[in-house]
Structure formats: structure tokens, C-alpha cells
Protein backbone atom coordinates (compact mmCIF):
# COMPACT_ATOMS: atom_id res chain seq x y z
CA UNK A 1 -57.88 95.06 -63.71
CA UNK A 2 -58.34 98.57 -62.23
CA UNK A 3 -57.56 100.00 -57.93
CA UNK A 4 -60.59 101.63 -56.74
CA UNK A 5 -59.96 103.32 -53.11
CA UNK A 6 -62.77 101.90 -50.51
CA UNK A 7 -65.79 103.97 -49.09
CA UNK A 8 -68.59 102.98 -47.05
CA UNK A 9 -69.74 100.73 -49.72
CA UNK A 10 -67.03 99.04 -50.66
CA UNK A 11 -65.59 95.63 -48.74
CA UNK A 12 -62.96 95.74 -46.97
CA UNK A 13 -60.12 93.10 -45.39
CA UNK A 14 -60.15 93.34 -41.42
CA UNK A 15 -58.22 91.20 -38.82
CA UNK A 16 -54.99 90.41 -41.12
CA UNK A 17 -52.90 88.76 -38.99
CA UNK A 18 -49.40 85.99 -39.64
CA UNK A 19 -47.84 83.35 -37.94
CA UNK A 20 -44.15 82.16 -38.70
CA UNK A 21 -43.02 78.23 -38.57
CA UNK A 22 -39.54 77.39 -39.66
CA UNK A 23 -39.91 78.49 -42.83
CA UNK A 24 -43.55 78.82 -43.38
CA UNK A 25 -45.96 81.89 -42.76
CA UNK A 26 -49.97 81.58 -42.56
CA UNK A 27 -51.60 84.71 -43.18
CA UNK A 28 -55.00 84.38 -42.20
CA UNK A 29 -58.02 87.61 -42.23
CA UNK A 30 -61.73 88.16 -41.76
CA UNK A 31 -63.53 87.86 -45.63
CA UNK A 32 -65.89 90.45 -45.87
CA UNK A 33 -70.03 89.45 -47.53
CA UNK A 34 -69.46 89.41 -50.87
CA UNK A 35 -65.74 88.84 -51.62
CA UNK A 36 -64.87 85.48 -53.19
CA UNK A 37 -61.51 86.02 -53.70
CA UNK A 38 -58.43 88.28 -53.17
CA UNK A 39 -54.93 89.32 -54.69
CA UNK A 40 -52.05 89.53 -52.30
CA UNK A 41 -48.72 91.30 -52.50
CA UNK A 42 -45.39 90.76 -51.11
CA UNK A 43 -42.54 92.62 -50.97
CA UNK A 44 -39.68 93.27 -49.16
CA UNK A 45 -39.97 96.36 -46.07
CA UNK A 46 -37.12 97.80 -47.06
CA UNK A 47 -38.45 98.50 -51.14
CA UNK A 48 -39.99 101.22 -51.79
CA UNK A 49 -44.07 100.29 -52.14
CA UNK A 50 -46.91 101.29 -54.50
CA UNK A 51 -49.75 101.74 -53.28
CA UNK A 52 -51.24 100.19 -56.81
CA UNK A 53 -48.29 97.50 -57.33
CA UNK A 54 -48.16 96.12 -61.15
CA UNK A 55 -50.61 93.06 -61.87
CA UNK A 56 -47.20 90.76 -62.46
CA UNK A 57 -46.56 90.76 -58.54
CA UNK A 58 -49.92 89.93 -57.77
CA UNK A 59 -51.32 86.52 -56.44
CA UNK A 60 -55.15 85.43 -56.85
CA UNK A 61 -56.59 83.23 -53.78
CA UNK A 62 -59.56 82.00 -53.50
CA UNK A 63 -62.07 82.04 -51.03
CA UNK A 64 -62.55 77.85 -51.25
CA UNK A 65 -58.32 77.42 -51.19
CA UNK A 66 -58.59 79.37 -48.22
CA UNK A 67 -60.98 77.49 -46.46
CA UNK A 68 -59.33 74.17 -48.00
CA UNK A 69 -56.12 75.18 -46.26
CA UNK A 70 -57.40 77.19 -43.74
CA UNK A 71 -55.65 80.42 -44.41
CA UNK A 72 -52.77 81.09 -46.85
CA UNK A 73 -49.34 79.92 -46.72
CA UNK A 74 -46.20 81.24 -48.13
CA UNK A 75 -42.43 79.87 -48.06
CA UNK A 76 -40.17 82.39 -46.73
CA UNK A 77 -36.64 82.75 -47.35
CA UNK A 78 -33.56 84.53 -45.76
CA UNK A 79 -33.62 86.88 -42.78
CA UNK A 80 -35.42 90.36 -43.02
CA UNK A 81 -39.04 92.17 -42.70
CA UNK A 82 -41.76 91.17 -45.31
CA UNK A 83 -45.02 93.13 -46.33
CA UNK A 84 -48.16 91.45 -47.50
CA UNK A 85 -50.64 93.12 -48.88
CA UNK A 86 -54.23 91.41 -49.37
CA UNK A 87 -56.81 93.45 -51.68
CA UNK A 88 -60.26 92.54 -51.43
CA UNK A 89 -61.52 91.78 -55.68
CA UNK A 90 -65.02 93.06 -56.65
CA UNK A 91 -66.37 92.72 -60.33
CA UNK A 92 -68.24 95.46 -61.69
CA UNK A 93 -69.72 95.73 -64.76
CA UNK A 94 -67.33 92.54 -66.02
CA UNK A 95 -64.43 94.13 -64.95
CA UNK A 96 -62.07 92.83 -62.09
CA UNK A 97 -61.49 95.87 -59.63
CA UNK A 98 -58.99 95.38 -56.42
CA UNK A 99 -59.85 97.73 -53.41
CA UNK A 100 -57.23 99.91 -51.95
CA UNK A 101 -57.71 100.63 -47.97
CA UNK A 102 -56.10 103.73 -46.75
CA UNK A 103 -56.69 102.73 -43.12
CA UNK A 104 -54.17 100.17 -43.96
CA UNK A 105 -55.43 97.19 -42.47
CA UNK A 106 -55.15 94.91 -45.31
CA UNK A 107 -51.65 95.28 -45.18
CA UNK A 108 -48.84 93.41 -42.51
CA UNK A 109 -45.28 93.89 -41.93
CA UNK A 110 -43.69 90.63 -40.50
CA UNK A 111 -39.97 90.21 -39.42
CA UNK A 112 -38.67 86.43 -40.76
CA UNK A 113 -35.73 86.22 -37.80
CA UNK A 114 -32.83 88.00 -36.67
CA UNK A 115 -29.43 87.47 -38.61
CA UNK A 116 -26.53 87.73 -36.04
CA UNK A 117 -23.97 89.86 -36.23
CA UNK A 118 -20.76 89.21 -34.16
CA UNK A 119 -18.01 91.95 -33.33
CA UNK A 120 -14.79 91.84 -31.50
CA UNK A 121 -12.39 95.40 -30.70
CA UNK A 122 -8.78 94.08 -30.36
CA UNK A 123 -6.66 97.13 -28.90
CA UNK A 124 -2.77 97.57 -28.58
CA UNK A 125 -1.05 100.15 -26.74
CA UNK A 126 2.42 100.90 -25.29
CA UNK A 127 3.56 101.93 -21.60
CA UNK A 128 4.86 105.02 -22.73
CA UNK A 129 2.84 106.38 -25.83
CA UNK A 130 -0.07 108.51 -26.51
CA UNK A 131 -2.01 106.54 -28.39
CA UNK A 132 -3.12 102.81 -29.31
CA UNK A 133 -4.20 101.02 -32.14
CA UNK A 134 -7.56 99.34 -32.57
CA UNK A 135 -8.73 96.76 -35.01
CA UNK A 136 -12.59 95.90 -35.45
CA UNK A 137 -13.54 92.57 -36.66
CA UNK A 138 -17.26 91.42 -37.67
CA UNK A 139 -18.79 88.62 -38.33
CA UNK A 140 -22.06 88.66 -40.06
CA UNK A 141 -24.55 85.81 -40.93
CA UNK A 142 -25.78 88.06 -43.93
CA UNK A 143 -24.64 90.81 -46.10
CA UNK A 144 -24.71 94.21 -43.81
CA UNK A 145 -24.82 97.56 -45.87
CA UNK A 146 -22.53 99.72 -44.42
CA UNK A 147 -25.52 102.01 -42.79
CA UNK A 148 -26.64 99.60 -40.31
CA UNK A 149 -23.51 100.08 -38.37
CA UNK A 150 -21.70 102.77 -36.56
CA UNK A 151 -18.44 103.03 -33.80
CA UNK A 152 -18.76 104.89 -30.99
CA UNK A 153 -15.47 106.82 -29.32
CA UNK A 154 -15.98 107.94 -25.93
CA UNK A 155 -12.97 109.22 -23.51
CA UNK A 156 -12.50 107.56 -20.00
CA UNK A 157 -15.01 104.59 -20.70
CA UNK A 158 -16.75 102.11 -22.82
CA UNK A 159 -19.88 104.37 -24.19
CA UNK A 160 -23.12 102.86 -22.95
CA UNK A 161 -25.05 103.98 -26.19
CA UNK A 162 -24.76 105.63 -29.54
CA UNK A 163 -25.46 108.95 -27.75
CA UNK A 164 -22.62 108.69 -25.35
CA UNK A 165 -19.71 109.62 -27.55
CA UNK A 166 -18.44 110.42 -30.93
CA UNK A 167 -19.88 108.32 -33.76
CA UNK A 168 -18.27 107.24 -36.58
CA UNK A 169 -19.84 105.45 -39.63
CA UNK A 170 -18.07 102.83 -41.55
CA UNK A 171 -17.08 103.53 -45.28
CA UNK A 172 -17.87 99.74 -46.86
CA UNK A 173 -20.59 96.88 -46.53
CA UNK A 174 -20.04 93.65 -44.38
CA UNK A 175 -19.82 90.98 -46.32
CA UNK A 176 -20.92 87.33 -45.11
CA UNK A 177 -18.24 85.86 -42.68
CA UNK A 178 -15.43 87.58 -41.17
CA UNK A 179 -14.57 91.23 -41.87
CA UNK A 180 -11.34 92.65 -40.72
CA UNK A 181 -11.42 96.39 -40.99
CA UNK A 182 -8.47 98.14 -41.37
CA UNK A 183 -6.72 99.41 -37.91
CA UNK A 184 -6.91 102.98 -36.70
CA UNK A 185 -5.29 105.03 -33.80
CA UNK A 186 -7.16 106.59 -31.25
CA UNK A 187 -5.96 108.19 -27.57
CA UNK A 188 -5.13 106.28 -25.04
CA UNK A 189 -7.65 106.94 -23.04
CA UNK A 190 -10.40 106.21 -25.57
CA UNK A 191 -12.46 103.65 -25.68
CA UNK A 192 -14.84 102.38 -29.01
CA UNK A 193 -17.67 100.18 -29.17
CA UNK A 194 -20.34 98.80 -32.33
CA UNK A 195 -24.12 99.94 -32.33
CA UNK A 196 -26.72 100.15 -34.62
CA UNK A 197 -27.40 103.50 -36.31
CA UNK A 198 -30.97 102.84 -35.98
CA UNK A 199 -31.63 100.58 -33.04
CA UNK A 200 -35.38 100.64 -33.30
CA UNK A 201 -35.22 99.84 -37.38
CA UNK A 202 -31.99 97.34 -37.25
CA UNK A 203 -32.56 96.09 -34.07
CA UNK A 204 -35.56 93.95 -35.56
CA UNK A 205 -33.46 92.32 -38.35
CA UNK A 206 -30.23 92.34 -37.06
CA UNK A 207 -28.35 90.53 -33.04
CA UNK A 208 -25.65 92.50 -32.15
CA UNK A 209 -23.53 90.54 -30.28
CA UNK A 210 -19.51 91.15 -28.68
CA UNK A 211 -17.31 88.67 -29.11
């Protein structure tokens, strides 16, 4: 089995699209003239892809089983962002050859739900001292690498953002269930609040959510 990149010859996949129910996605695409069957790929977003992945992680489908079951299903598990990949197959000479598209449209990223992640900021202060003491709790439906997370310490108010303040990242992963981080001391005045370091990458996998 060899990759071959496509040209103006070559058939391509067009109109990939996916659909999500409970825990079932149907990939369905345009077959181009020619093409009796394909090889798709599926990995996870956040792995590191080939562009020629190894033959073990491939999966044949046929032209007929996708009539017969009008697209292709897969069972999904967990929460997260999956990639599928589907390469047209051409034979040439005898020889099985799988057609690489740098426009990219064989290939869809699709988010499996959001895993919710709770937080709660108890604080403690007294009437006459400088500081207080804050203790972060989080509750997470799924592992959390430690990344995905940052405080925020602004003075006067709550910060509305991760911009509005000083961030801090966290040192350890968040484990499923309840994490109780360890408490700190900040000014009296201050005030600390959870965001994502990446809103626009975390924000599709992940709820936020105060307690």
C-alpha cells in the first residue's frame, strides 16, 4: 500500500461531513467516479497527525457497506475532539495506492461533548489584617491536565477575563472528582477567579462552571 498526493487526475473525497447521536457518529461524503472503496483514519485532535498514518490504524469501507448502511458509523467514547480522515483507494498497476488531499477536505475534526468542570473560591479574612486566605476547589467530570486551567488575581474586583489581571497557572493535573488545592494568601483587596488558558481551544471540550 503506497500515499500518492492528488492532482487533477486523481479522485478526490468532497462534502465530508458527521453527525453525533448519543454515542454514535455517521460520517457520510460525496464518492468520486471510479472509487470503490476507501480507508479512514481516526485519531484523537489533540495527537500529533501524519499525514501518511501507518496501515495498522487504517479501516477499509466499501462502497456497497456504505450504501447498505447509508454512510459509516463509528462508536464514540469519552468526551474530547476526534479527526477522521477518509482516503480515496485507487489500484494501479496491482498495487493499492491511498490519495492524500492537501486541500484537506477529506479530513473532519468533530467535538464528542463538553466534560464539565465545576469550581468554587472559598475566601477567609479578618477585620483587622492585611491579607486573606483562599482555597480553590474543582470538580471535574474528566481528567484535566494542568494547562487547561489558569487563576486570575485582579485588585478591587472579580476580573472579567483572563486579560484583566495577573494569571497564575496551576502546578498539577485535576484528577476526576473533587480537587482541593492547597490554600494561598493574597491581599485583601484581591479578588481570583478560574478561566481557561485557551478559551477558543478548551472552551470546545471543556464547561466551566462556578459553584
Amino acid at each position: 500500500m503506497q500515499y500518492i498526493d492528488a492532482d487533477s487526475t486523481t479522485p478526490v473525497i468532497r462534502g465530508l461531513s458527521h453527525s453525533v447521536d448519543e454515542d454514535r457518529c455517521t460520517l457520510r461524503w460525496l464518492w468520486p467516479d471510479g472509487v470503490q472503496a476507501v480507508y479512514i483514519h481516526k485519531t484523537n485532535a489533540d495527537e500529533r497527525m501524519n499525514e501518511q498514518p501507518p496501515t495498522a490504524g487504517l479501516k477499509l469501507y466499501t462502497k456497497d457497506e456504505y450504501k447498505a448502511n447509508n454512510g459509516y458509523y463509528d462508536r464514540i467514547e469519552g468526551i474530547g475532539r476526534l479527526v477522521y480522515t477518509v482516503y480515496a483507494c485507487v489500484m494501479t498497476s496491482g498495487e493499492t495506492r491511498l490519495i492524500l488531499q492537501p486541500d484537506g477536505e477529506n479530513r473532519i475534526v468533530m467535538s464528542t461533548g463538553k466534560a464539565n468542570i465545576y469550581f468554587t473560591i472559598r475566601q477567609k479574612s479578618g477585620l483587622f489584617k492585611k491579607y486573606k486566605t483562599v482555597q480553590i476547589q474543582v470538580t471535574a467530570e474528566v481528567p484535566v491536565a494542568q494547562d487547561v486551567l489558569c487563576y486570575v488575581k485582579k485588585q478591587g474586583g472579580y476580573p472579567a477575563n483572563k486579560e484583566d489581571g495577573t494569571v497564575y497557572p496551576f502546578v498539577e493535573s485535576f484528577a476526576p472528582g473533587r480537587n482541593v488545592l492547597p490554600v494561598i494568601e493574597i491581599g485583601k483587596d484581591d479578588y481570583i477567579r478560574l478561566f481557561f488558558t485557551d478559551g477558543r481551544l478548551y472552551g470546545q471540550l471543556y464547561e466551566l462552571i462556578p459553584e
